[in-house]
C-alpha atoms as a PDB file:
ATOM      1  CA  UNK A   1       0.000   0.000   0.000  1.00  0.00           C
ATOM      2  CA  UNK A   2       1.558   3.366  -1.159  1.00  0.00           C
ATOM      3  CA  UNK A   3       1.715   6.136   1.437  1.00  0.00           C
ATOM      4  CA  UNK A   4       3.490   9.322   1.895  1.00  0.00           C
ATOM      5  CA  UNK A   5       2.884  12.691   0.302  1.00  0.00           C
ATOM      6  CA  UNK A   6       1.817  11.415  -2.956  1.00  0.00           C
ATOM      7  CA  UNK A   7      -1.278   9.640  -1.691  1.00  0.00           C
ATOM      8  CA  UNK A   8      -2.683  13.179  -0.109  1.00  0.00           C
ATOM      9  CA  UNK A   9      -5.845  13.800  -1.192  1.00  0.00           C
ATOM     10  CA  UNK A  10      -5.180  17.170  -2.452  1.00  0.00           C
ATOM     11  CA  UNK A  11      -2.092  16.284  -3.999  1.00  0.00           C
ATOM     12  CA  UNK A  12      -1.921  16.301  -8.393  1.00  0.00           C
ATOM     13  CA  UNK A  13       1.170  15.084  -9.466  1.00  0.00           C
ATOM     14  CA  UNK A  14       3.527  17.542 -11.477  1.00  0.00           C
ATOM     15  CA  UNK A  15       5.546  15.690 -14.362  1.00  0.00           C
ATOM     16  CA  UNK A  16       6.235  19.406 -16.066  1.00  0.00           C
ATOM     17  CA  UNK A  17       8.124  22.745 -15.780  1.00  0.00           C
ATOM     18  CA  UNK A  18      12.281  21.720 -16.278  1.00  0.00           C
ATOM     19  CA  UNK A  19      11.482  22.315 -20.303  1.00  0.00           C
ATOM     20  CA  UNK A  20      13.194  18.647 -20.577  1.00  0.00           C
ATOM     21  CA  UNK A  21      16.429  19.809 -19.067  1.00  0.00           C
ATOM     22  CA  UNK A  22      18.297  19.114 -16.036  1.00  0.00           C
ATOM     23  CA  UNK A  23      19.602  20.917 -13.438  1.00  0.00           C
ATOM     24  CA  UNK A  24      23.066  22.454 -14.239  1.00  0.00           C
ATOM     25  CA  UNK A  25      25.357  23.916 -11.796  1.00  0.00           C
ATOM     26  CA  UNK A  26      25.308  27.975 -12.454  1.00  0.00           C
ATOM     27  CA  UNK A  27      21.484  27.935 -13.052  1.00  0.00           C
ATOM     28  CA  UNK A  28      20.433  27.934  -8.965  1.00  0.00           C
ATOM     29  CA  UNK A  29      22.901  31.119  -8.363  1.00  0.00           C
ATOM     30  CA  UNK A  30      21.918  32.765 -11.618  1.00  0.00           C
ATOM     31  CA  UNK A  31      17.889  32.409 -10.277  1.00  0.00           C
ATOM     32  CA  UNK A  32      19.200  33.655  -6.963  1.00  0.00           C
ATOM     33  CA  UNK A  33      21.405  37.133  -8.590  1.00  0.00           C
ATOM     34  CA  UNK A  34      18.141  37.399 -11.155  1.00  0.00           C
ATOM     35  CA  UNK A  35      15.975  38.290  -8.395  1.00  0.00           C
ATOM     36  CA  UNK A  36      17.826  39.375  -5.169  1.00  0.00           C
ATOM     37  CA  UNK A  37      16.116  42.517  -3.430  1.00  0.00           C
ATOM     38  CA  UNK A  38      13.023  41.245  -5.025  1.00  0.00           C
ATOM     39  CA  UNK A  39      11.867  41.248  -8.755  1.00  0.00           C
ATOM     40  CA  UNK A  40       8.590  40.542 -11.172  1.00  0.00           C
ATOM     41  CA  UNK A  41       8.177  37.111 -11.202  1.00  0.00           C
ATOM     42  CA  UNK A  42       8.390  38.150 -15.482  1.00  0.00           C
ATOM     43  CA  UNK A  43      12.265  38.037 -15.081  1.00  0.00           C
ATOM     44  CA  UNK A  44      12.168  34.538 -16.830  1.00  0.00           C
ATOM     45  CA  UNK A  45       9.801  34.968 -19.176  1.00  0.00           C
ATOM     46  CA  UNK A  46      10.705  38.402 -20.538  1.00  0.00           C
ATOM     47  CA  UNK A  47      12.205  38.899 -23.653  1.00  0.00           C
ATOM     48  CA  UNK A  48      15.403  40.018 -21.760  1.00  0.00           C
ATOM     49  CA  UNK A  49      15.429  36.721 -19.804  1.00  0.00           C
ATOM     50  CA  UNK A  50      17.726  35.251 -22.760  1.00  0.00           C
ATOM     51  CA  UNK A  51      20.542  38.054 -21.976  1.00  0.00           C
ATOM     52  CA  UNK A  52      20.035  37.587 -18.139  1.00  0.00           C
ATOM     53  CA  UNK A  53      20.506  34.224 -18.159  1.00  0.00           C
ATOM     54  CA  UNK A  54      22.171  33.859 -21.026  1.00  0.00           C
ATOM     55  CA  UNK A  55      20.777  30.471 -22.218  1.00  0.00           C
ATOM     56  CA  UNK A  56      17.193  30.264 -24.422  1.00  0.00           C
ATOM     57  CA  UNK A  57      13.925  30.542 -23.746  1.00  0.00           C
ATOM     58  CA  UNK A  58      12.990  27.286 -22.757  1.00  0.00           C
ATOM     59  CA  UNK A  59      16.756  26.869 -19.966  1.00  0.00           C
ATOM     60  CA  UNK A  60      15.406  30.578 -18.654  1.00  0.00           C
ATOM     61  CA  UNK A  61      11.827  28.426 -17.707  1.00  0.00           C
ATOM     62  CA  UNK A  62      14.081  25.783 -16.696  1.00  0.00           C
ATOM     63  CA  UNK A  63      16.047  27.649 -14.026  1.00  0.00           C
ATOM     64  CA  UNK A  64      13.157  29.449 -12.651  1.00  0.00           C
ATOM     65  CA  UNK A  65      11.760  25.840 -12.161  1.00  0.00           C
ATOM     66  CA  UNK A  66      14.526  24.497 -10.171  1.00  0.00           C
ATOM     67  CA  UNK A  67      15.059  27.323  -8.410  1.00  0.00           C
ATOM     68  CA  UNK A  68      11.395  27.003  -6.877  1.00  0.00           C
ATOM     69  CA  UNK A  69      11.497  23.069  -6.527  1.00  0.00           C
ATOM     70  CA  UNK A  70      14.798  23.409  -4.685  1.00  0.00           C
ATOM     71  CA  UNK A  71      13.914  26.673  -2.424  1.00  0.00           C
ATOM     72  CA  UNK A  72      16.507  28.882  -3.629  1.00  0.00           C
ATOM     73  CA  UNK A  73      13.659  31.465  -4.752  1.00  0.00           C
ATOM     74  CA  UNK A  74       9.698  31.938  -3.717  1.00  0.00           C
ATOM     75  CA  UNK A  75       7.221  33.732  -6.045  1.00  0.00           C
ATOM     76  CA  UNK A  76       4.436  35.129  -4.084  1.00  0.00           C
ATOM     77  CA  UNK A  77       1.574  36.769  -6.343  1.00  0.00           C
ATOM     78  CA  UNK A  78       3.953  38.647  -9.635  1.00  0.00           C
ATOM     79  CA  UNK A  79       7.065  38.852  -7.369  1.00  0.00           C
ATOM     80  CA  UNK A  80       9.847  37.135  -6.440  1.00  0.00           C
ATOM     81  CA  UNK A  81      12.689  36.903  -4.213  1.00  0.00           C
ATOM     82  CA  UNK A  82      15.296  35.092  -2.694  1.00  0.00           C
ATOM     83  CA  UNK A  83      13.922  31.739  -0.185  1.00  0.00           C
ATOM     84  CA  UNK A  84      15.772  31.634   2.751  1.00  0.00           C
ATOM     85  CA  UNK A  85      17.368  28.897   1.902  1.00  0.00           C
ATOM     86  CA  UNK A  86      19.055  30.609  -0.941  1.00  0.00           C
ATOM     87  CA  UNK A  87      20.144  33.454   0.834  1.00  0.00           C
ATOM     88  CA  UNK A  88      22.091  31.129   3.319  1.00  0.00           C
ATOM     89  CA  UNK A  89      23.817  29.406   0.215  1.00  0.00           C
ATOM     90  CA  UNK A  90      24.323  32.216  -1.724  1.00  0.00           C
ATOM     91  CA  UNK A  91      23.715  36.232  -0.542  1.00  0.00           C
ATOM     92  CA  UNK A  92      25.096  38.252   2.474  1.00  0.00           C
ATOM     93  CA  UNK A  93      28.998  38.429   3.865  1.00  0.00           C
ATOM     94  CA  UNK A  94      29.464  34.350   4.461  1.00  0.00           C
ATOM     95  CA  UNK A  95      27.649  32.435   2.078  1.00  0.00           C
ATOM     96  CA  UNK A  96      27.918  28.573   2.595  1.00  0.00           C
ATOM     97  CA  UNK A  97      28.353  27.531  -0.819  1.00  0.00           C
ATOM     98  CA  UNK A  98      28.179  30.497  -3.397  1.00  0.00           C
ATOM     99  CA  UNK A  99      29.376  28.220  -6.261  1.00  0.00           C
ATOM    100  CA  UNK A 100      28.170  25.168  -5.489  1.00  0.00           C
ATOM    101  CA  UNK A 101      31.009  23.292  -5.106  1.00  0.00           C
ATOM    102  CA  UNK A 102      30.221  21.751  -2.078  1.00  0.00           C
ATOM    103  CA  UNK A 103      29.365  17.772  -1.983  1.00  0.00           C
ATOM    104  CA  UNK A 104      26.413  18.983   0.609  1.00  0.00           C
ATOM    105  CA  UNK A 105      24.576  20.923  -1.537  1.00  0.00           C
ATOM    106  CA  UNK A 106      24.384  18.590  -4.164  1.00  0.00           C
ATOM    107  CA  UNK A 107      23.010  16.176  -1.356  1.00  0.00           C
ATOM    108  CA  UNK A 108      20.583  18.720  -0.192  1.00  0.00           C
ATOM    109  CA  UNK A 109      19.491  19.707  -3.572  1.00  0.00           C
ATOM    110  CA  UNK A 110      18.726  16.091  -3.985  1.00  0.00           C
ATOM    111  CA  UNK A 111      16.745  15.652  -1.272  1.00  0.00           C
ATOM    112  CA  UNK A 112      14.292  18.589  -1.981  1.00  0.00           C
ATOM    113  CA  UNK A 113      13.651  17.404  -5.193  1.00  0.00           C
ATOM    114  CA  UNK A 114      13.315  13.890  -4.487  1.00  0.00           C
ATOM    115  CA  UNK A 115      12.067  14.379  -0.901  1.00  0.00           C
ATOM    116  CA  UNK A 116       8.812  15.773  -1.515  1.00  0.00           C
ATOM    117  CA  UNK A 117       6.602  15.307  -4.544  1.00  0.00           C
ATOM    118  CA  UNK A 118       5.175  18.824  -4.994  1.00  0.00           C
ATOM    119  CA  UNK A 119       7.384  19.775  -7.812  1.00  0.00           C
ATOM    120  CA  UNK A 120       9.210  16.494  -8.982  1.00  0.00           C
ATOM    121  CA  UNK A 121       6.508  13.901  -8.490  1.00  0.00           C
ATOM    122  CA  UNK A 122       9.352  11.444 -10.661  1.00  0.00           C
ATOM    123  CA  UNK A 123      11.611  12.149  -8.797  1.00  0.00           C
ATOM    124  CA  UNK A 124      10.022  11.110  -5.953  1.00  0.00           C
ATOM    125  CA  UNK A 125       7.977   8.220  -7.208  1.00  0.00           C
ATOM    126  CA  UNK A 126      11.334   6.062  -8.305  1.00  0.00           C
ATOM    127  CA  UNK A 127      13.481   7.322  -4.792  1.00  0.00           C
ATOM    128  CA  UNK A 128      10.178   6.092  -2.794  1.00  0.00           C
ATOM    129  CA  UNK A 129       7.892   4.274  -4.555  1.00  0.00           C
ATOM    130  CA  UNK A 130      10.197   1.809  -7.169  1.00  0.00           C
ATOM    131  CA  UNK A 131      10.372  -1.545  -5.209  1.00  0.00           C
ATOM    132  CA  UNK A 132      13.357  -3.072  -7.024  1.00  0.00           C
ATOM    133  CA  UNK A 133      17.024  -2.197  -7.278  1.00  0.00           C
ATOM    134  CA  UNK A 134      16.911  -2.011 -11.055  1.00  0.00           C
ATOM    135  CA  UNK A 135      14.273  -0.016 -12.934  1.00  0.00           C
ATOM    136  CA  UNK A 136      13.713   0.108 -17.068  1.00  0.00           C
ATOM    137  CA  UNK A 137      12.841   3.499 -18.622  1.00  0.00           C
ATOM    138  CA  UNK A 138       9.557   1.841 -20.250  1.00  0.00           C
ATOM    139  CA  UNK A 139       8.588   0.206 -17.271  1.00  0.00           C
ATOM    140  CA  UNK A 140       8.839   3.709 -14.772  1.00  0.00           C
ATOM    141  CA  UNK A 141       7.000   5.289 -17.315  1.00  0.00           C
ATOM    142  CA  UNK A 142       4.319   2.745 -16.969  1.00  0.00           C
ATOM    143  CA  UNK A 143       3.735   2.633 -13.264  1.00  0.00           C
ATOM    144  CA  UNK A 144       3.516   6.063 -13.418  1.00  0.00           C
ATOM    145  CA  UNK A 145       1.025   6.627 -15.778  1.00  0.00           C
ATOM    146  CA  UNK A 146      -1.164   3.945 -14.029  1.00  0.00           C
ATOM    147  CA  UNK A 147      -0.610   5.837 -10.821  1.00  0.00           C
ATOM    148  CA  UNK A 148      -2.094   8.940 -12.263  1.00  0.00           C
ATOM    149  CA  UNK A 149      -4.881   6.555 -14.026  1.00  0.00           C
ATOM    150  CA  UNK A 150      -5.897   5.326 -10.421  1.00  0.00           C
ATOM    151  CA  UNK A 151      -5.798   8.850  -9.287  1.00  0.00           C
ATOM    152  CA  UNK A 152      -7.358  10.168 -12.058  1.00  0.00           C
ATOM    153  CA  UNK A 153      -5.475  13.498 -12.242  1.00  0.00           C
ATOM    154  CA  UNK A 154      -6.234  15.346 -15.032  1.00  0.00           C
ATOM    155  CA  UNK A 155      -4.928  16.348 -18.746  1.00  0.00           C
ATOM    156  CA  UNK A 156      -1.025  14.242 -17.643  1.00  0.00           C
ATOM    157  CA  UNK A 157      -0.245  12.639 -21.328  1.00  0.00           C
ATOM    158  CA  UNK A 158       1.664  10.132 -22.083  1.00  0.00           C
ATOM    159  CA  UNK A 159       4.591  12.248 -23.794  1.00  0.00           C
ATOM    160  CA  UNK A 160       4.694  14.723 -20.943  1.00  0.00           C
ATOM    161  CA  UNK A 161       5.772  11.935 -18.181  1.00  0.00           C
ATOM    162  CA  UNK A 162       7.844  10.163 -20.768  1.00  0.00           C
ATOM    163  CA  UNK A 163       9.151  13.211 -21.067  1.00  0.00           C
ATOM    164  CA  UNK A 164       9.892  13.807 -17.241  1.00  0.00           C
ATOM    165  CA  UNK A 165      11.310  10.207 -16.662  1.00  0.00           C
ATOM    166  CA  UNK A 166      13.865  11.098 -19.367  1.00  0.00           C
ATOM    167  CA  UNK A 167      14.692  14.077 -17.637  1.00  0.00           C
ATOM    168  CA  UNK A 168      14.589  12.198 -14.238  1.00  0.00           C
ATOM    169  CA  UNK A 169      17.649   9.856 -16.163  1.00  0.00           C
ATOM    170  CA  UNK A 170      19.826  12.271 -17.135  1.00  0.00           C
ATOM    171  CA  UNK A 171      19.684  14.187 -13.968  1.00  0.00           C
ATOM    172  CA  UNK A 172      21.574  11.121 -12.294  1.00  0.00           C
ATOM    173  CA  UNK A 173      23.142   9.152 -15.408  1.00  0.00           C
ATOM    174  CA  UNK A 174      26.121  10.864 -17.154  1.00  0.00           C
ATOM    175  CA  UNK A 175      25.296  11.126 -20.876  1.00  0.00           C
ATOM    176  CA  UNK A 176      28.436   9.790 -22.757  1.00  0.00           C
ATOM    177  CA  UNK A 177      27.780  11.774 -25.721  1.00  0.00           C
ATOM    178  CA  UNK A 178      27.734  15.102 -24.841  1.00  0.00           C
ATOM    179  CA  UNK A 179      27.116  18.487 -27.581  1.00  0.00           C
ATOM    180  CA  UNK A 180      28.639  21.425 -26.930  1.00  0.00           C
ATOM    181  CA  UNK A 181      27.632  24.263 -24.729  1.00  0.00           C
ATOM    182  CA  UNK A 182      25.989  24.537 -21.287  1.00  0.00           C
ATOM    183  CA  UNK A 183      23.556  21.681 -21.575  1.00  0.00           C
ATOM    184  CA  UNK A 184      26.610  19.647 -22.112  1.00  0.00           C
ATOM    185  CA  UNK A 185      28.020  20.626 -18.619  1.00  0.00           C
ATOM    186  CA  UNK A 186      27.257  18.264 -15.350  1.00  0.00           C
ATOM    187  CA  UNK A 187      24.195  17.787 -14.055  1.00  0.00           C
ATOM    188  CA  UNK A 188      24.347  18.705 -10.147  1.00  0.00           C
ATOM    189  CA  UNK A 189      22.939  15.511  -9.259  1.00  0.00           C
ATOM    190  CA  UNK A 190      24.869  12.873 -11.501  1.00  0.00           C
ATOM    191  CA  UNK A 191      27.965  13.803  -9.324  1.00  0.00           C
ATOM    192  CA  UNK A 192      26.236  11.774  -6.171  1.00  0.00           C
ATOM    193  CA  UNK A 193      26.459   8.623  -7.835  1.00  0.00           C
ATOM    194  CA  UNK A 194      23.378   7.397  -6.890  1.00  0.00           C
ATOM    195  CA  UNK A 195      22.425   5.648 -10.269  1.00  0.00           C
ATOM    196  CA  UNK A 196      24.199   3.660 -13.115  1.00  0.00           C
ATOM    197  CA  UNK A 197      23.238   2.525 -16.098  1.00  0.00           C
ATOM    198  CA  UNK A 198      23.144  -1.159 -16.258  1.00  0.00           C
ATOM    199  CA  UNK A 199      22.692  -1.889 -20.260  1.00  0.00           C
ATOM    200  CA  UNK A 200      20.619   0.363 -22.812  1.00  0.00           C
ATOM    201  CA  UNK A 201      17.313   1.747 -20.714  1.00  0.00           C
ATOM    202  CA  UNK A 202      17.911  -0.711 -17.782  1.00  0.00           C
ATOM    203  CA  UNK A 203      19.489   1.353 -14.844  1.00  0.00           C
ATOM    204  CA  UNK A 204      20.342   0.847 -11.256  1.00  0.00           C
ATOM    205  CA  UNK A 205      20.228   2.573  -7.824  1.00  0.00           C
ATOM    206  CA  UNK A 206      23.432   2.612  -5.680  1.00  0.00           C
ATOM    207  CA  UNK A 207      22.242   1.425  -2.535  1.00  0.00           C
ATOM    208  CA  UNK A 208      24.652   1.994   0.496  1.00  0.00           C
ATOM    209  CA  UNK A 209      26.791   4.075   2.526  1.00  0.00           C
ATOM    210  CA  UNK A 210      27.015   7.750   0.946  1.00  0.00           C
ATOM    211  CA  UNK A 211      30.461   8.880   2.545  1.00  0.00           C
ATOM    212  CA  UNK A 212      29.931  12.099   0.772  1.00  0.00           C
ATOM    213  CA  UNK A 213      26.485  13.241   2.507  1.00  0.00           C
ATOM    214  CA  UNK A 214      27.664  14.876   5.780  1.00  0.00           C
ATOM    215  CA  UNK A 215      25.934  14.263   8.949  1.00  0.00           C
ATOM    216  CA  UNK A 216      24.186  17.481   9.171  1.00  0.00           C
ATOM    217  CA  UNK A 217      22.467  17.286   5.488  1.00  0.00           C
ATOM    218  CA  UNK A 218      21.397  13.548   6.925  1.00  0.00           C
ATOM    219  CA  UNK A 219      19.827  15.555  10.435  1.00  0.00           C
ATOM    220  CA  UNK A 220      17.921  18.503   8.266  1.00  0.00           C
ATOM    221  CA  UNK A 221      16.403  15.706   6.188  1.00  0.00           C
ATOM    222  CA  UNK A 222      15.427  13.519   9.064  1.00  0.00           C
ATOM    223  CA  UNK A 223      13.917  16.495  10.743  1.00  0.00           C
ATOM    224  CA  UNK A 224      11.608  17.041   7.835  1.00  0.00           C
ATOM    225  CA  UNK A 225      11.117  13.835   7.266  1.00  0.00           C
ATOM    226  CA  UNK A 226       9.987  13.349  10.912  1.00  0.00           C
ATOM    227  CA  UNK A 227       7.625  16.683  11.005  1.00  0.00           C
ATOM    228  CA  UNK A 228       5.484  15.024   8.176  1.00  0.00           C
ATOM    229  CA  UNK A 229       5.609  11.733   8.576  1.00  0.00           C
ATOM    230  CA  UNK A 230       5.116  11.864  12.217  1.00  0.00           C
ATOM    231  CA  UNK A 231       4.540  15.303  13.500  1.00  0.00           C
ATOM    232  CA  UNK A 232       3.506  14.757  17.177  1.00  0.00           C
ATOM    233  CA  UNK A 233       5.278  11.270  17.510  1.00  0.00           C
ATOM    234  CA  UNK A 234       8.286  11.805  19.976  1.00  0.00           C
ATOM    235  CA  UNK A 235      10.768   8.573  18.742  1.00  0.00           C
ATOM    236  CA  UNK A 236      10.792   7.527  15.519  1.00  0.00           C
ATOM    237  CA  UNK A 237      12.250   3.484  14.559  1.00  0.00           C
ATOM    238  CA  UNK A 238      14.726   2.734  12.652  1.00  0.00           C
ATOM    239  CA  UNK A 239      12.353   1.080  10.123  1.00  0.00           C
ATOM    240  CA  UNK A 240      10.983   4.247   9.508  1.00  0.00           C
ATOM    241  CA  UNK A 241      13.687   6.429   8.892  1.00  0.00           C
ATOM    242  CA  UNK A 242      15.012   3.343   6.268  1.00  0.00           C
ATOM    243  CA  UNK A 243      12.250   2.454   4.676  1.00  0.00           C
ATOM    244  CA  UNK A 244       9.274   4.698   4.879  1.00  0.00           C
ATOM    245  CA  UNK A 245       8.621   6.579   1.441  1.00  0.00           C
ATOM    246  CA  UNK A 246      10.023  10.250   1.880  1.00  0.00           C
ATOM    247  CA  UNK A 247      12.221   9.092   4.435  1.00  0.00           C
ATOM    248  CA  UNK A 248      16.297   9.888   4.538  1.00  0.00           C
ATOM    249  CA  UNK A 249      16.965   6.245   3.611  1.00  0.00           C
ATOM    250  CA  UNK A 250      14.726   5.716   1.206  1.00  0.00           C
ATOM    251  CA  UNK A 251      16.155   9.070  -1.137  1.00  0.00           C
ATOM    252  CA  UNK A 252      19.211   9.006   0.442  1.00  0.00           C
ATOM    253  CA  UNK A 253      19.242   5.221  -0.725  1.00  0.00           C
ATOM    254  CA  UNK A 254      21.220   4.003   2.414  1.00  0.00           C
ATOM    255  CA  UNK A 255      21.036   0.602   3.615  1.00  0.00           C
ATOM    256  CA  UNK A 256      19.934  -0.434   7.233  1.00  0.00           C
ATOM    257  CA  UNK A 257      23.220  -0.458   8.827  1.00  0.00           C
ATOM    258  CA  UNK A 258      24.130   2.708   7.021  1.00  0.00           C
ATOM    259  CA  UNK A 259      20.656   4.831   8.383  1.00  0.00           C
ATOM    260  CA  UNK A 260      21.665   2.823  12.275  1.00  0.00           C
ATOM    261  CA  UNK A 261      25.304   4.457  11.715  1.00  0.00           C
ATOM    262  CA  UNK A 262      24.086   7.886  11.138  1.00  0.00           C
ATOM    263  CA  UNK A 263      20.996   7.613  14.068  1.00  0.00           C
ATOM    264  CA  UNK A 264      24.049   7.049  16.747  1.00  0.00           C
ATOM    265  CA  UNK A 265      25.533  10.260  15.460  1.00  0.00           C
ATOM    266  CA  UNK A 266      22.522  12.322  15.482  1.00  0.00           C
ATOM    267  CA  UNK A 267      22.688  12.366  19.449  1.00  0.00           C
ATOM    268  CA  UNK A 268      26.392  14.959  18.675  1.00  0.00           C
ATOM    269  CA  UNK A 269      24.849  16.019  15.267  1.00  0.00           C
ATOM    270  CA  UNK A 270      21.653  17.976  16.905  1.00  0.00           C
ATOM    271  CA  UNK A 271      22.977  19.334  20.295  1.00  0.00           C
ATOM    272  CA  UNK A 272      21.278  16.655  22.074  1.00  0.00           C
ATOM    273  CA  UNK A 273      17.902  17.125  20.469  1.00  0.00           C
ATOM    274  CA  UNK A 274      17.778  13.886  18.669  1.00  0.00           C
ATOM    275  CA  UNK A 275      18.904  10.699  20.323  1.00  0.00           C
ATOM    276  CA  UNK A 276      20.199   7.214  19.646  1.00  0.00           C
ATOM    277  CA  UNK A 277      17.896   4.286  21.818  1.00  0.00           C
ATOM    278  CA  UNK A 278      18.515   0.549  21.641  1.00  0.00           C
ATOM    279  CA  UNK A 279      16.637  -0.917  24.522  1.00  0.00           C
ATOM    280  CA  UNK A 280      14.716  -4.254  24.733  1.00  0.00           C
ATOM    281  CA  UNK A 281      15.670  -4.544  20.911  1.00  0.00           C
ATOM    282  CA  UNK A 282      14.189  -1.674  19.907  1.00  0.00           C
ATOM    283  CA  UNK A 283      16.129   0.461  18.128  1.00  0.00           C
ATOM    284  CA  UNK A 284      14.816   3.676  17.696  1.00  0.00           C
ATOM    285  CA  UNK A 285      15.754   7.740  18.070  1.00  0.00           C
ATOM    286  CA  UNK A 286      14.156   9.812  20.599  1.00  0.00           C
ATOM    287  CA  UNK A 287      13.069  13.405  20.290  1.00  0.00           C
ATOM    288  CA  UNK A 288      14.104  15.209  23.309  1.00  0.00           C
ATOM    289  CA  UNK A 289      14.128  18.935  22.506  1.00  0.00           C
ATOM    290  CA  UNK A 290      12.203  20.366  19.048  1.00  0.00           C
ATOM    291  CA  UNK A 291      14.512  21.765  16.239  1.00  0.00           C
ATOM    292  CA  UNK A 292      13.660  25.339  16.727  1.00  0.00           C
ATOM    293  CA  UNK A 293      16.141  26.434  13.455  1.00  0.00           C
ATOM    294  CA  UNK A 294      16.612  23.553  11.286  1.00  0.00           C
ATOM    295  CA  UNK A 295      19.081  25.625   8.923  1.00  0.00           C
ATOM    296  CA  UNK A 296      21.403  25.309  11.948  1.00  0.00           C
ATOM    297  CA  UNK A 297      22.057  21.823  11.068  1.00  0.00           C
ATOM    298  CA  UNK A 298      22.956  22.712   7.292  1.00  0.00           C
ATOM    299  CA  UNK A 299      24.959  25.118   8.863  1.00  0.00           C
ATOM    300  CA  UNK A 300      27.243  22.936  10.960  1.00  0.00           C
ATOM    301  CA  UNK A 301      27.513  21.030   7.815  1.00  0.00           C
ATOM    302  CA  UNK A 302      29.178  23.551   5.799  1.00  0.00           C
ATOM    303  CA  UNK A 303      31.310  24.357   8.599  1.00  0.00           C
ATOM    304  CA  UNK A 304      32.731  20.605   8.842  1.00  0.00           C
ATOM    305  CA  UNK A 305      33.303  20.765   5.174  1.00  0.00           C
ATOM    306  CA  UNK A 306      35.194  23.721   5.206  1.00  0.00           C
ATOM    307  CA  UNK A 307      37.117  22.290   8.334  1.00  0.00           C
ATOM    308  CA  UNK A 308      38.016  19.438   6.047  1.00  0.00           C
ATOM    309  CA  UNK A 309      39.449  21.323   3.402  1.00  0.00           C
ATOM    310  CA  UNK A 310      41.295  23.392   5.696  1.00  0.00           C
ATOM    311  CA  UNK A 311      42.695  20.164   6.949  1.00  0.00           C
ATOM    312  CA  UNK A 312      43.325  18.466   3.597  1.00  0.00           C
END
């Protein structure tokens, strides 16, 4: 039985918007410069949106896109401006990663994408909802479409998720023939690793230990995780944080002893907030103090990262 986010009653899956392109490294920035101090929401459609992001038409929709689904801007009526989040990556006197260069924001970009299905249902679907290792192209495409059937969410064709899932590939799989110019650059998500292709349309997900994905990306997305999944519940067991859909080990695709290994830390991690229990067999972490700023623990993750390469 399929539960999380997608399975809201409310909820209409969105399989549109990226124009067919992936996310790129210097699009998130150039959303965040385009509309810093606030701006018309028009700044990606207008005809001047080709010299201020200088890319077409279609990349300009493209960033704007991305930059919502991964909360470096908000649009609010015809404006927009700068998320919060954004501003702590990329605006003020200490950004944390103003070029993205950073192996934690390509893990946290990842997980608001393929976190929540608001923007990236695809996304989401094969992180949470794909029961085997392997996947085929034709065969995503399939149980998606029946999804939306069962759903019955309107006017979704056929072409626009084949579309997506195509998109969804190449935001993970590195093309091997690659044209010139910026679409031919890295997509921000391929560098995690996360899935290879086995043979032709047949791929795989990477399931394991992510040494790249610092502890403090891990905490932020367990904290979400934990406010929707189980808002008033004060533990949370390890099942749930592995294999629930939306949960940390589920996008993060970590295995059981991978999730336990990075539970134990949490205790260090969040200040004592979250906490590792393993009584009577029952291994679960405990929620002793709320997570009044949960940008605190993205914080502490760019600082170990920079403390590494100071070290290195």
């Amino acid at each position: 039985m399929l539960r999380g986010p997608i399975t809201d009653e409310g909820f209409k899956g969105q399989f549109s918007g990226h124009e067919t392109f992936p996310l790129r490294h210097l699009w998130l920035r150039k959303a965040f410069d385009a509309v810093e101090g606030g701006r018309p929401r028009s700044v990606f459609t207008d005809p001047e949106a080709i010299v201020t992001f200088g890319v077409g038409k279609n990349m300009a929709l493209s960033i704007r896109h991305w930059a919502l689904a991964c909360r470096i801007i908000e649009e609010e009526g015809t404006r927009a401006r700068p998320h919060e989040l954004g501003s702590h990556l990329f605006g003020g006197d200490h950004p944390w990663d103003p070029y993205m260069e950073k192996p934690a924001t390509a893990w946290l970009m990842h997980w608001l994408v393929a976190g929540t299905p608001d923007m990236t249902t695809t996304w989401y679907w094969a992180f949470n909802h794909l029961p085997a290792q392997t996947f085929d192209h034709d065969v995503l495409v399939s149980s998606i479409l029946e999804y939306c059937r069962f759903r019955k969410w309107p006017r979704i064709a056929d072409k626009t998720v084949e579309r997506d899932v195509e998109c969804f590939v190449r935001s993970y799989v590195t093309r091997k023939e690659k044209s010139a110019g910026e679409d031919a650059l890295e997509p921000v998500l391929a560098e995690l690793g996360l899935i290879r292709q086995v043979a032709g349309r047949l791929y795989e997900f990477r399931r394991g230990p992510k040494p790249s994905l610092p502890d403090g990306v891990f905490a932020y997305a367990l904290d979400e995780f934990w406010r929707r999944h189980a808002p008033t519940a004060s533990t949370l067991s390890v099942e749930a944080v592995a294999y629930e859909p939306g949960s940390p080990g589920r996008v993060f695709k970590l295995d059981e002893n991978s999730v336990v290994e990075r539970l134990v830390a949490m205790e260090q991690v969040t200040g004592e907030r979250i906490v590792w229990s393993d009584t009577a067999g029952v291994r679960q972490v405990l929620r002793v103090k709320p997570i009044t700023k949960p940008y605190s623990l993205l914080a502490a993750a760019y600082r170990a990262e920079n403390d590494k390469r100071r070290a290195a």
